[in-house]
N, C-alpha and C. Protein backbone atom coordinates (compact mmCIF):
# COMPACT_ATOMS: atom_id res chain seq x y z
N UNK A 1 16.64 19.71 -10.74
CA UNK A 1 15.44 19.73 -9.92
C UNK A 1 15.60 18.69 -8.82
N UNK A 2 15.14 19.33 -7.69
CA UNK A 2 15.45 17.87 -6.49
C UNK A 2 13.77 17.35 -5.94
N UNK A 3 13.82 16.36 -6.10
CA UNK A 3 12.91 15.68 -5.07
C UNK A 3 12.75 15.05 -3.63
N UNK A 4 11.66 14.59 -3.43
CA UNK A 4 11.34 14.03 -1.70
C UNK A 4 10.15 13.63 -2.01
N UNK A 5 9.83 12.66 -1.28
CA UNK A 5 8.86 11.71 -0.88
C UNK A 5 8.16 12.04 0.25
N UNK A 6 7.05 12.34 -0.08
CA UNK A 6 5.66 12.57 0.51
C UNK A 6 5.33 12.10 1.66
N UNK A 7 4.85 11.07 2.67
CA UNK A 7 4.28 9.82 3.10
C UNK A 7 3.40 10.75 4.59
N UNK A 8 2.61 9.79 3.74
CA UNK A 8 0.46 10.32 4.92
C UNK A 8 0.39 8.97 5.08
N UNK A 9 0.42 8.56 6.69
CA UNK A 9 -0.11 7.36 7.18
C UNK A 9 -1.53 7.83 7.66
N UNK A 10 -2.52 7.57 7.50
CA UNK A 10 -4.13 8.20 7.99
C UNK A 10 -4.72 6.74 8.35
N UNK A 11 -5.43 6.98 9.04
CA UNK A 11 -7.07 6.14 9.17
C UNK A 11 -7.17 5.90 7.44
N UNK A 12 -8.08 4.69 7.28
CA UNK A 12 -8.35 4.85 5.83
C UNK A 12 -9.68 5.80 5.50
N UNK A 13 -10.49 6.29 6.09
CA UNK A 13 -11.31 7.08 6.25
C UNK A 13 -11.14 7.74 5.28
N UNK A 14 -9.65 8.53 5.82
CA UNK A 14 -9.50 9.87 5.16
C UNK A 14 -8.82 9.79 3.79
N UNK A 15 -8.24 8.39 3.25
CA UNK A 15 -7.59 8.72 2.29
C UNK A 15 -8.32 9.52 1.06
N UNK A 16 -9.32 9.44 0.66
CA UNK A 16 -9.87 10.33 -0.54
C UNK A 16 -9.61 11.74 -0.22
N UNK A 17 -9.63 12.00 1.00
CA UNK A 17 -9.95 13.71 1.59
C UNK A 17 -8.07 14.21 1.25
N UNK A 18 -7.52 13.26 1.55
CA UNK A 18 -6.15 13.65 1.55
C UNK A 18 -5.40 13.79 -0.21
N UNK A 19 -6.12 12.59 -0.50
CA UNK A 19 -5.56 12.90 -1.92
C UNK A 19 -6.23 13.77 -2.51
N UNK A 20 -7.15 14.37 -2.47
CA UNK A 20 -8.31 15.33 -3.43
C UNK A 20 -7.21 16.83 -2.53
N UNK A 21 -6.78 16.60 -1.67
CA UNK A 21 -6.30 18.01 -1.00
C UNK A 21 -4.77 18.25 -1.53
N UNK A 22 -3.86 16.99 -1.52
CA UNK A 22 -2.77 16.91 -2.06
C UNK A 22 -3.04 17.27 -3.76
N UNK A 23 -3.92 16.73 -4.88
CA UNK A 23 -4.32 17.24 -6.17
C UNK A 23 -4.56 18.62 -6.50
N UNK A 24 -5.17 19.22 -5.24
CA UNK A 24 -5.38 20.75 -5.19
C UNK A 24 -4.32 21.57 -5.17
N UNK A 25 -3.10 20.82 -4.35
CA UNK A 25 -2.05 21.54 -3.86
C UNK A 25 -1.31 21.16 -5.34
N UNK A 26 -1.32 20.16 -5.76
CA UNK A 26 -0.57 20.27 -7.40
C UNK A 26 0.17 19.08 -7.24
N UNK A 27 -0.12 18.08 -6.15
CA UNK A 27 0.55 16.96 -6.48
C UNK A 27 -0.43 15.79 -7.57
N UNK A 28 0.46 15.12 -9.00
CA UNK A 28 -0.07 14.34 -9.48
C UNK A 28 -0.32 13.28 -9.44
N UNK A 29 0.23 12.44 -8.95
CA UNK A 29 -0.01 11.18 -8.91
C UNK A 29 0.74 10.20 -7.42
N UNK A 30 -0.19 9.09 -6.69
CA UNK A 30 0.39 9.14 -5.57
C UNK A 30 -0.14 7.33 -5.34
N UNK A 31 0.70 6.72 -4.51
CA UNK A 31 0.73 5.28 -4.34
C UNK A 31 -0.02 5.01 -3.11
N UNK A 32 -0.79 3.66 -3.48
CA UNK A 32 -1.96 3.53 -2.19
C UNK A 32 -1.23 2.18 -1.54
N UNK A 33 -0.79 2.18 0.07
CA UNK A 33 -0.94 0.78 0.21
C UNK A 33 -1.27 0.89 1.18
N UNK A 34 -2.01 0.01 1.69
CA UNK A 34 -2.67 -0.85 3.56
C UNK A 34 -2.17 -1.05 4.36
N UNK A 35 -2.31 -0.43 5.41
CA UNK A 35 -1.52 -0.76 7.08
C UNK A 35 -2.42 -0.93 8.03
N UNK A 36 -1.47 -1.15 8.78
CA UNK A 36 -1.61 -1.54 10.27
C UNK A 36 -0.92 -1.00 11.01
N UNK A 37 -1.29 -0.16 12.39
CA UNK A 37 -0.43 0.84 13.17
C UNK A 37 -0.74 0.33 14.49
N UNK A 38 0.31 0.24 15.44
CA UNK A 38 0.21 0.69 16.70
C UNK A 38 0.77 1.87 17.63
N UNK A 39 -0.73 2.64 17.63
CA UNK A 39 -0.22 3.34 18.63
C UNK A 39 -0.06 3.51 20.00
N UNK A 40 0.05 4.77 20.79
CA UNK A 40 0.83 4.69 22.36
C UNK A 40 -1.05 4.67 22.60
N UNK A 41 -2.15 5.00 22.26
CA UNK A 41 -3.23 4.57 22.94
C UNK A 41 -3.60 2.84 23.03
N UNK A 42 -4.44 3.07 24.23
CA UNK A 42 -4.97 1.58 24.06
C UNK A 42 -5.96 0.90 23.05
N UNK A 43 -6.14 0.70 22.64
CA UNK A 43 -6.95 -0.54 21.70
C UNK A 43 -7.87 -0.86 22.17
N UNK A 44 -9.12 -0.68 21.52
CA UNK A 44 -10.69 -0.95 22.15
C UNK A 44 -10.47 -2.21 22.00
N UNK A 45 -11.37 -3.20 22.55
CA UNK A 45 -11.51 -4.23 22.47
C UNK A 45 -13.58 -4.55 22.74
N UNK A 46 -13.52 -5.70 21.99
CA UNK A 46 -15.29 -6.07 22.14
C UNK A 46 -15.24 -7.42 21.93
N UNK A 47 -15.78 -8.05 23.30
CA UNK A 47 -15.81 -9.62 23.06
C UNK A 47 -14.57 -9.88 22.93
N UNK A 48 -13.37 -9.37 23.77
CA UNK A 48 -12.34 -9.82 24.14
C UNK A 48 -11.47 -9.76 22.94
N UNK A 49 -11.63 -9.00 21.71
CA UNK A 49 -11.18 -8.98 20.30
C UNK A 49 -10.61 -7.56 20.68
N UNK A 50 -9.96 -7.19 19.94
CA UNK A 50 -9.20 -6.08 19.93
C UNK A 50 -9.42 -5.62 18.54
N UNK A 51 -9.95 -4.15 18.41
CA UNK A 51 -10.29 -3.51 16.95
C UNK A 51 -8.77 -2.55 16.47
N UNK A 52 -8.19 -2.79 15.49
CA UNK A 52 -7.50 -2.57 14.70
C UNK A 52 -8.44 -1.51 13.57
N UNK A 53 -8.51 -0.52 13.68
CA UNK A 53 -8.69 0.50 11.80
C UNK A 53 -7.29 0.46 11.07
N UNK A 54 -7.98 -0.19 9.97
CA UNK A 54 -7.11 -0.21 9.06
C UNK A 54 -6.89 1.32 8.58
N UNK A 55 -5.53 1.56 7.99
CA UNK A 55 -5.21 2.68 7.66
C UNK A 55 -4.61 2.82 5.93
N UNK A 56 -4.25 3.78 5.75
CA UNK A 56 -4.00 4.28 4.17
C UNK A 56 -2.42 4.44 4.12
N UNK A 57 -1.51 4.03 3.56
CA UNK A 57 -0.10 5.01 3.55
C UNK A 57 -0.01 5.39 1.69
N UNK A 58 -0.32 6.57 2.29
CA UNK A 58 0.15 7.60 0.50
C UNK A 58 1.23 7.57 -0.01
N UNK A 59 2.14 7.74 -0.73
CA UNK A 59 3.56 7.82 -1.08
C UNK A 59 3.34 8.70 -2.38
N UNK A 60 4.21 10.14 -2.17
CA UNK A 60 4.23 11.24 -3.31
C UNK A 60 5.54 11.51 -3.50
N UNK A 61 6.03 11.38 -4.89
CA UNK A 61 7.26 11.87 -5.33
C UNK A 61 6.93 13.31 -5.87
N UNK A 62 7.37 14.08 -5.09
CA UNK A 62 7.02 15.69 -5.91
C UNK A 62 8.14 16.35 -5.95
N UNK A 63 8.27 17.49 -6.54
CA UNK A 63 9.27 18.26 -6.44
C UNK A 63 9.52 18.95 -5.11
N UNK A 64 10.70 19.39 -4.38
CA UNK A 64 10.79 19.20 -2.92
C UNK A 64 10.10 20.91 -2.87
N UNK A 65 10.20 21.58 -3.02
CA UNK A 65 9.20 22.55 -2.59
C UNK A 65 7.59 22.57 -2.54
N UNK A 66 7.78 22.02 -3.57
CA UNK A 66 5.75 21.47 -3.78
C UNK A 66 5.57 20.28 -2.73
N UNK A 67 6.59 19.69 -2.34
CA UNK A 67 5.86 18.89 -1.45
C UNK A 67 5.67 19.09 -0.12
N UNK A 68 6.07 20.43 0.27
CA UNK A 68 5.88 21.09 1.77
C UNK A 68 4.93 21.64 1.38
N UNK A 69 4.52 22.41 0.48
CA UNK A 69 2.93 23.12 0.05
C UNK A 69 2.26 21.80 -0.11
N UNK A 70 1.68 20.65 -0.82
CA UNK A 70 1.14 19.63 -0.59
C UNK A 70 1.45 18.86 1.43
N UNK A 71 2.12 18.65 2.17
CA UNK A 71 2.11 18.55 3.00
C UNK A 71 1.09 19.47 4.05
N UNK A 72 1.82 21.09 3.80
CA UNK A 72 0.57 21.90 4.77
C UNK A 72 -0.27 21.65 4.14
N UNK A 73 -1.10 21.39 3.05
CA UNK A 73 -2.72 21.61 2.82
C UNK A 73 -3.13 19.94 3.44
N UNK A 74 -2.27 19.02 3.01
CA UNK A 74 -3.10 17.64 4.03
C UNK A 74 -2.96 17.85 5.25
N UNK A 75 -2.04 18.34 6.14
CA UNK A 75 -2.18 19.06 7.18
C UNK A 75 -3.17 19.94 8.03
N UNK A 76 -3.54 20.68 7.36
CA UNK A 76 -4.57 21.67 7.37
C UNK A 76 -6.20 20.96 7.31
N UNK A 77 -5.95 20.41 5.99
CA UNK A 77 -7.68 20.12 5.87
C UNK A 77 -7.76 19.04 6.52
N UNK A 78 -7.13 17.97 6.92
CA UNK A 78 -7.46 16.64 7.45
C UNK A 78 -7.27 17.03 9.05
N UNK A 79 -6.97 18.03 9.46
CA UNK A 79 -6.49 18.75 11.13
C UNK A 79 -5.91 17.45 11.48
N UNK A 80 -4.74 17.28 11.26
CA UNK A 80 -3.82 16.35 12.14
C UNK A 80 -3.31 16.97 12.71
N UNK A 81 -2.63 18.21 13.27
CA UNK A 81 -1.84 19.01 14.65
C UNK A 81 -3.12 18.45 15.38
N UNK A 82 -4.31 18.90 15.24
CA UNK A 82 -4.95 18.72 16.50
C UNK A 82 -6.13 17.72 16.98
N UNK A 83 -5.45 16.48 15.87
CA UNK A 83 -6.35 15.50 16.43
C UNK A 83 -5.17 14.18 16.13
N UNK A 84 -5.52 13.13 16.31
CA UNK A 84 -4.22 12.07 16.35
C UNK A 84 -4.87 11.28 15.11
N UNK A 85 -5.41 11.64 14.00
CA UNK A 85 -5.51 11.10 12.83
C UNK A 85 -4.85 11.04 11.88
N UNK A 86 -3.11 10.86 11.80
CA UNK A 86 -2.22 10.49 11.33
C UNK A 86 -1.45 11.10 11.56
N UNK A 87 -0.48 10.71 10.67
CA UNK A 87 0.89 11.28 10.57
C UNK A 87 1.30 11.51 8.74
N UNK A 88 2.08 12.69 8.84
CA UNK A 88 2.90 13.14 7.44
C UNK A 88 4.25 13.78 7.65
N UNK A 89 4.79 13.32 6.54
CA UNK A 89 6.34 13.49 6.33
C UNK A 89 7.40 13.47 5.49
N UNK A 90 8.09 14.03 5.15
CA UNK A 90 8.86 14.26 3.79
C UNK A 90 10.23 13.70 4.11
N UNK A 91 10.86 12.85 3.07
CA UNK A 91 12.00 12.59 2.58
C UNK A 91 12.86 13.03 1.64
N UNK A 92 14.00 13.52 1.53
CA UNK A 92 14.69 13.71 0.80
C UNK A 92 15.16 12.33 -0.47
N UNK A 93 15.05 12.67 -1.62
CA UNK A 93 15.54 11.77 -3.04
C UNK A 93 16.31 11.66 -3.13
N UNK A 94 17.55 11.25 -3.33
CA UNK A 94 18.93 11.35 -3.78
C UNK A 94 18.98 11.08 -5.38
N UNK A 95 18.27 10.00 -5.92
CA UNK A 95 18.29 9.42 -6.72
C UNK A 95 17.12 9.08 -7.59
N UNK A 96 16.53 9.47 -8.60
CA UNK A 96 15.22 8.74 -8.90
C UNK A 96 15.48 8.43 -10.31
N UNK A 97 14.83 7.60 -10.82
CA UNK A 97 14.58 6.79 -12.33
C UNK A 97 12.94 6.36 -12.38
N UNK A 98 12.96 6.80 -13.76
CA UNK A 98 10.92 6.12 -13.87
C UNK A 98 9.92 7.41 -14.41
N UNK A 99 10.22 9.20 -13.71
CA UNK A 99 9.68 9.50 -13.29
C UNK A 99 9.28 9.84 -15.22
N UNK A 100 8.07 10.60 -15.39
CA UNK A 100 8.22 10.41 -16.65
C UNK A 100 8.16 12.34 -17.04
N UNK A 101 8.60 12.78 -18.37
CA UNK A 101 9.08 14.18 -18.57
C UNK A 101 7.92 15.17 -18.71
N UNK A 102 6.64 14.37 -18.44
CA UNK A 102 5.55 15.45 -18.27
C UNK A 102 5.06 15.51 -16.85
N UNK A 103 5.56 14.66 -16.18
CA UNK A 103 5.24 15.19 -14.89
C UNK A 103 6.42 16.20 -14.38
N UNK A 104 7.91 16.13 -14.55
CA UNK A 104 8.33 17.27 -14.51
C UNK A 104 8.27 18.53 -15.17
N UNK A 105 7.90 18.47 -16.18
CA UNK A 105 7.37 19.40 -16.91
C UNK A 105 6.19 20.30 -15.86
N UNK A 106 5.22 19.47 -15.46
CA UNK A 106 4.29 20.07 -15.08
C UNK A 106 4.83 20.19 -13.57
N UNK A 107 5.34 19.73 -12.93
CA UNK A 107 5.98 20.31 -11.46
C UNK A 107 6.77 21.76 -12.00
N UNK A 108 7.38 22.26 -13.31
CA UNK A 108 8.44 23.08 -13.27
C UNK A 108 7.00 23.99 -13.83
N UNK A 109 6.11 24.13 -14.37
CA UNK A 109 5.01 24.77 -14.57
C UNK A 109 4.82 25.18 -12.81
N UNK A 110 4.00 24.74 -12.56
CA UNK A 110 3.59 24.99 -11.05
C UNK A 110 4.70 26.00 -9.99
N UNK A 111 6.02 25.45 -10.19
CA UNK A 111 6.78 26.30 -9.49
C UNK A 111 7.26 27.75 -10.09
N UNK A 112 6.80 27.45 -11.83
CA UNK A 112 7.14 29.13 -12.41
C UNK A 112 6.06 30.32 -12.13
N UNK A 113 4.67 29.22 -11.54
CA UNK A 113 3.84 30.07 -11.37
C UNK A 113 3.71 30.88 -10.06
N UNK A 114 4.15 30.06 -8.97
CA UNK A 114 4.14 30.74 -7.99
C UNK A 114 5.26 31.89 -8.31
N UNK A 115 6.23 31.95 -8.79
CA UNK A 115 7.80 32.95 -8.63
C UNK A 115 6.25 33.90 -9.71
C-alpha cells in the first residue's frame, strides 16, 4: 500500500470546515499546527500595525488514492480555486513507521468499497 501526505494551509477560520470535509471523504486522523503566511497581497494595517490571520496547517497521512478524493472534497467545500483562502497539496511517502494496523485496515476497507 503506498502513501502521501495531505497538507491544507487555510485561514484558521476554516480549519473545522476542512477537517469535518476531509472525515467525510474517509480521512482519519490529521495533525494541527499554527502559522504564519505571507502572501503576494498587501497586509492591512491599523494604527500603523500590520494584521497578520493566523492560519491552520493540517497534515494527513492517507492512503495515496484517498488522499486526492480527501483533497477534492477540501477543495470543493472550502472553494479555494476561487477564492485565495488557502492552499492544498499532496506528497508522496517513501517511507513510514508509527502508522497503526487499524487505520490501514480501515483505508484498505474504504478503497474495496469504492472498486
Amino acid at each position: 500500500m503506498k502513501f502521501s501526505v495531505l497538507v491544507a494551509m487555510l485561514a484558521e477560520d476554516l480549519e473545522e470546515k476542512a477537517i469535518s470535509s476531509a472525515k467525510a471523504a474517509g480521512a482519519t486522523g490529521v495533525t494541527i499546527l499554527n502559522g504564519r503566511g505571507i502572501g503576494a497581497a498587501e497586509k492591512k494595517t491599523f494604527f500603523g500595525l500590520t494584521y497578520e490571520g493566523s492560519q491552520s496547517v493540517l497534515i494527513f497521512v492517507l492512503e495515496k488514492k484517498l488522499s486526492l478524493r480527501v483533497m477534492k472534497r477540501i477543495v470543493t467545500d472550502l472553494e479555494l480555486k476561487s477564492h485565495s483562502r488557502g492552499i492544498c497539496f499532496t506528497l508522496p511517502l517513501e517511507h513510514i513507521a508509527g502508522i497503526e494496523h487499524r487505520q490501514i485496515e480501515q483505508f484498505e476497507r474504504l478503497l474495496k468499497d469504492e472498486l
